[in-house]
Protein backbone atom coordinates (compact mmCIF):
# COMPACT_ATOMS: atom_id res chain seq x y z
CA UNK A 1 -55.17 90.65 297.74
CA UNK A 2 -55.37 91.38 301.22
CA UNK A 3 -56.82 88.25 303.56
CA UNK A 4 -58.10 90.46 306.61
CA UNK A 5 -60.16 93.40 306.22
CA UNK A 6 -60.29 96.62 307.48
CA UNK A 7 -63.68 95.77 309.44
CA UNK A 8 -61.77 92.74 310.64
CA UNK A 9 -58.57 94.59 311.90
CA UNK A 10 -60.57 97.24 313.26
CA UNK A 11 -63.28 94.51 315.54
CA UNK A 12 -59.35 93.00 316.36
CA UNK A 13 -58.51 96.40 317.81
CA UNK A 14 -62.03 96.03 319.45
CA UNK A 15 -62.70 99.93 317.87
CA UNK A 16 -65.62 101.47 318.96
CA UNK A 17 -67.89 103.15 315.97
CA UNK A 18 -67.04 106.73 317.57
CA UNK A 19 -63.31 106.12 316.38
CA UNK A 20 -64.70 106.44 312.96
CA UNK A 21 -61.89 106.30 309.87
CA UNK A 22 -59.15 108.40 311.47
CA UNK A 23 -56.41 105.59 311.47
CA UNK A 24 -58.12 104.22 308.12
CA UNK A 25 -55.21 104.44 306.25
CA UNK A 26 -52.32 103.59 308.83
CA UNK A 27 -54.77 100.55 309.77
CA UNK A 28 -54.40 99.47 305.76
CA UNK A 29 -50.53 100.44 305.94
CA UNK A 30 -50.23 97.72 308.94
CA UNK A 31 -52.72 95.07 307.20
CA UNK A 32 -50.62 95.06 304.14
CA UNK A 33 -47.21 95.04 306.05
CA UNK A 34 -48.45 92.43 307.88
CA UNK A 35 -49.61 89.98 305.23
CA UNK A 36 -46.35 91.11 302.97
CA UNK A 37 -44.19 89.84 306.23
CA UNK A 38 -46.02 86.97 306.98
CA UNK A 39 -46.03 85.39 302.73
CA UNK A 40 -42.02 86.79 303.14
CA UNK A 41 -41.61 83.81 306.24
CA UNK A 42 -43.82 81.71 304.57
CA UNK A 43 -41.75 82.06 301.16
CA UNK A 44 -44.94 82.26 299.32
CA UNK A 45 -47.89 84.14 298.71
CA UNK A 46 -51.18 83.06 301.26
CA UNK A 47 -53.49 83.62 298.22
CA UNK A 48 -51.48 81.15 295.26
CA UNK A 49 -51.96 78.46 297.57
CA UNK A 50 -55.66 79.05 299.13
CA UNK A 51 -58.55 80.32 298.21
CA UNK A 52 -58.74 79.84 294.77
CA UNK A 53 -60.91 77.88 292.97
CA UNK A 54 -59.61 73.98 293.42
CA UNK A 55 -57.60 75.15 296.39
CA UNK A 56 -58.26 74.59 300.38
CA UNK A 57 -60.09 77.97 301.90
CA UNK A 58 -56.96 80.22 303.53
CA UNK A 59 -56.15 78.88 307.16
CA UNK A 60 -58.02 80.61 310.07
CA UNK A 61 -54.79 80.42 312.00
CA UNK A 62 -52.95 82.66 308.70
CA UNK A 63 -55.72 84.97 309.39
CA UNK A 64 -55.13 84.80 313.03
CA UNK A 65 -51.20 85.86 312.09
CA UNK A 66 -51.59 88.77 310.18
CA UNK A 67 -54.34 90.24 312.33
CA UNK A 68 -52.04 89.81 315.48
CA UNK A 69 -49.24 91.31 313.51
CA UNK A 70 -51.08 93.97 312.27
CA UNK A 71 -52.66 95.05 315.23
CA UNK A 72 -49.25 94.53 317.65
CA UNK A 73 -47.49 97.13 315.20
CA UNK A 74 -50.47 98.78 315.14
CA UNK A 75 -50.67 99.13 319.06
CA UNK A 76 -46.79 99.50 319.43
CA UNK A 77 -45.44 101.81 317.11
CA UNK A 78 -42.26 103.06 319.51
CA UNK A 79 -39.15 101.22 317.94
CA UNK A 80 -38.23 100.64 321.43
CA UNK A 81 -39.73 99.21 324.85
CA UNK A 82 -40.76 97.41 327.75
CA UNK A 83 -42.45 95.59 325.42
CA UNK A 84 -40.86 95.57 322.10
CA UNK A 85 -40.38 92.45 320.95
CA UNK A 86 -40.15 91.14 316.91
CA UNK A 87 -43.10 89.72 316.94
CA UNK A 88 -46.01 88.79 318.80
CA UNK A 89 -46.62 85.58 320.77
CA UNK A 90 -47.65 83.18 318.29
CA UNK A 91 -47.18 84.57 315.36
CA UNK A 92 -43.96 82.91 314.40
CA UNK A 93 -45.32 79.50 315.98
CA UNK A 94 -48.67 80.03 313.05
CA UNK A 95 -46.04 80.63 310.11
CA UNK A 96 -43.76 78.23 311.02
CA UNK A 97 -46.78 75.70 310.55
CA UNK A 98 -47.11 76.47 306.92
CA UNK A 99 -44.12 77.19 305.67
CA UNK A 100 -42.86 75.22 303.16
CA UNK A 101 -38.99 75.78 303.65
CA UNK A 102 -36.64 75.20 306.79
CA UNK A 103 -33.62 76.81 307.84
């Protein structure tokens, strides 16, 4: 189940309502890549561990990740730039916090 919506990603983006639902579905595409990558560097998934009944409410700062991530692949879609870079600042510093395996 996804942990940011497409409202959120979309007030991330800082759309305007005259953008309407034209990048709708890419917007979903890059949410659910997004939260798929982040649980992958985790090693588990956000929504076994929080926000469940019993469990601690899911981490602001693992919303935080996957809305960066979404939105930088959202907002940089060339494979290759000035500015590509894996991942955005932060991102890997957010995971890195909650993941329960080292290398």
């Amino acid at each position: 189940m996804p942990i940011v919506t497409l409202d959120e990603i979309k007030e991330q983006l800082s759309f305007t309502d005259d953008i309407g639902t034209v990048d709708d579905a890419m917007l979903q595409r890059k949410l659910d890549a997004a939260q798929n990558h982040v649980e992958r560097l985790l090693g588990f998934e956000i929504e076994t561990s929080f926000g469940g009944v019993d469990q601690d409410p899911i981490p602001p700062a693992l919303v935080e990740a996957v809305s960066q991530l979404a939105a930088w692949w959202y907002e940089q879609r060339e494979a290759a730039s000035d500015a590509a870079r894996e991942v955005p600042f932060g991102v890997r510093e957010i995971i890195t916090e909650y993941r329960e395996f080292t290398f």
